[in-house]
Protein backbone atom coordinates (compact mmCIF):
# COMPACT_ATOMS: atom_id res chain seq x y z
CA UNK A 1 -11.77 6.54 12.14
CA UNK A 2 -12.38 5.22 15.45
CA UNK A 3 -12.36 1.19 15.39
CA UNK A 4 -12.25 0.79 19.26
CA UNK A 5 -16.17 1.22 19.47
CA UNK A 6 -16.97 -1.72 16.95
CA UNK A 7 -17.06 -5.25 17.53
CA UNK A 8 -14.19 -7.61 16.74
CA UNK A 9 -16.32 -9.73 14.29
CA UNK A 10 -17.00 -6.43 12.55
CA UNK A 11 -13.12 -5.20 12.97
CA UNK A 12 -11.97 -8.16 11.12
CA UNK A 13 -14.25 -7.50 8.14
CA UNK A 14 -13.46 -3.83 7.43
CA UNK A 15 -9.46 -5.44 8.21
CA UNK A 16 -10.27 -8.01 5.14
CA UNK A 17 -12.09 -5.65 3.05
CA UNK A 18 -9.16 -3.21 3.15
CA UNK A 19 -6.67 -5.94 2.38
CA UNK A 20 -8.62 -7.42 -0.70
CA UNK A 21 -9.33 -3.68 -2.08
CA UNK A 22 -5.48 -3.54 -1.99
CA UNK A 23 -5.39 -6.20 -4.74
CA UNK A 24 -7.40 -3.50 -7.04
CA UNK A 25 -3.49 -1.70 -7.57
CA UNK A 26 -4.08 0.63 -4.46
CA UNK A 27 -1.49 -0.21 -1.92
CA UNK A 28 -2.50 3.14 0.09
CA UNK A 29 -5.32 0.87 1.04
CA UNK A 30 -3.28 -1.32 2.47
CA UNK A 31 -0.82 0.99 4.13
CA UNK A 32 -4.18 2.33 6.00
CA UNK A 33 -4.90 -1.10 6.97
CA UNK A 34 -1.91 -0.95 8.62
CA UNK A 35 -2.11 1.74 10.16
CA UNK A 36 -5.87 1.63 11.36
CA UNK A 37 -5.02 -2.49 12.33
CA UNK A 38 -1.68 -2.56 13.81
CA UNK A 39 -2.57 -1.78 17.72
CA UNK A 40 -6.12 -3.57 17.21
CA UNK A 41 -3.08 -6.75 15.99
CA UNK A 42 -0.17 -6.64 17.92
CA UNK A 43 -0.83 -4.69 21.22
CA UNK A 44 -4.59 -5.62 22.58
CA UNK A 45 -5.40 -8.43 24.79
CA UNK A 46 -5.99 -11.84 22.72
CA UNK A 47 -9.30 -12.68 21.26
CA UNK A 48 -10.00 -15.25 18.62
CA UNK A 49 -10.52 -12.50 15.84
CA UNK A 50 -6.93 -11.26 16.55
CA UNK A 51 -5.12 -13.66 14.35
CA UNK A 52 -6.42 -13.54 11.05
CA UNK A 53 -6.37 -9.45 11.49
CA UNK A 54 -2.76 -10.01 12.53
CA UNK A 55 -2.10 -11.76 9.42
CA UNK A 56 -3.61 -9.74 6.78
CA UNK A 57 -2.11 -6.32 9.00
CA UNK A 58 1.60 -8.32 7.78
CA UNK A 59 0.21 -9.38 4.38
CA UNK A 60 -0.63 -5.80 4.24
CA UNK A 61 2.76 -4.19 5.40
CA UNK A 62 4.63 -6.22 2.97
CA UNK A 63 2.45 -5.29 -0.07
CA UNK A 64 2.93 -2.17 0.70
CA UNK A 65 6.41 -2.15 1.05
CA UNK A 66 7.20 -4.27 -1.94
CA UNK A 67 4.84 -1.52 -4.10
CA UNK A 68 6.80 1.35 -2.45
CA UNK A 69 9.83 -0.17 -3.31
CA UNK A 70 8.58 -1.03 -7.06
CA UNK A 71 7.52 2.71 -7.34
CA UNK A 72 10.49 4.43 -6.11
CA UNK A 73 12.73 1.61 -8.58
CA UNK A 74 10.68 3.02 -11.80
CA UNK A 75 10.58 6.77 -10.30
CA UNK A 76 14.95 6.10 -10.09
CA UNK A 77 14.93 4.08 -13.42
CA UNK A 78 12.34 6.90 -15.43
CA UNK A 79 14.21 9.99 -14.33
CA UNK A 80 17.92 8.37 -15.30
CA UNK A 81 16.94 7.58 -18.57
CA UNK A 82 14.19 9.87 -19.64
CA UNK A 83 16.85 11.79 -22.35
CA UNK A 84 18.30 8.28 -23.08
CA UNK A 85 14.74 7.04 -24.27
CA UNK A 86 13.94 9.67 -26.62
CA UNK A 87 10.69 9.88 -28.33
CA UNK A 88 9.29 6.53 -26.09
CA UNK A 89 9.65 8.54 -22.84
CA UNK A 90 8.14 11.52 -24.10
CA UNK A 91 5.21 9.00 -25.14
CA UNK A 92 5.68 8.15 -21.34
CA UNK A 93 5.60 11.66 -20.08
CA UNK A 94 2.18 13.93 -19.39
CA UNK A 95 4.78 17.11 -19.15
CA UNK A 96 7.99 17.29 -20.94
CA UNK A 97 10.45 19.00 -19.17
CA UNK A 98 13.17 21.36 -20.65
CA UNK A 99 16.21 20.29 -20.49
CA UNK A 100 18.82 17.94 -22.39
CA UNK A 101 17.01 16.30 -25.16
């Protein structure tokens, strides 16, 4: 998506729209938002629009990092302890893999 061609007023909707649709559990929203946002934030000339995209480009960033980081902790914790769990992490699992028991 090309932003460059919109106005700022318009920029920093979409930017807010992306960051509160984060909030719905889909921080791949806001790791776009980051990506789509971060030149429009931190490298462009100044305007008064560029500050509250700034901050919701961070506030995005750190959701997203703190959900990455919450993922890959279950992924870790899951796959350690699947056989440990028995019959609750089968209730967990959509395939059961062969294997120790």
């Amino acid at each position: 998506m090309d932003i460059s061609k919109a106005p700022n007023p318009r920029k920093l909707q979409l930017c807010r729209t992306y960051f509160m649709t984060g909030f719905a559990l889909l921080p791949f929203v806001w790791a776009i938002n980051v990506c789509w946002f971060c030149e429009e934030a931190f490298r462009k000339p100044p305007y008064p629009e560029q500050a509250q995209i700034k901050r919701y480009v961070i506030y995005s960033a750190i959701g997203t990092l703190v959900w990455t980081i919450a993922l890959i902790s279950w992924i870790i914790i899951f796959q350690t302890n699947r056989a440990a769990w028995g019959a609750t992490a089968d209730y967990m699992s959509f395939i059961i893999p062969l294997g120790s028991a």
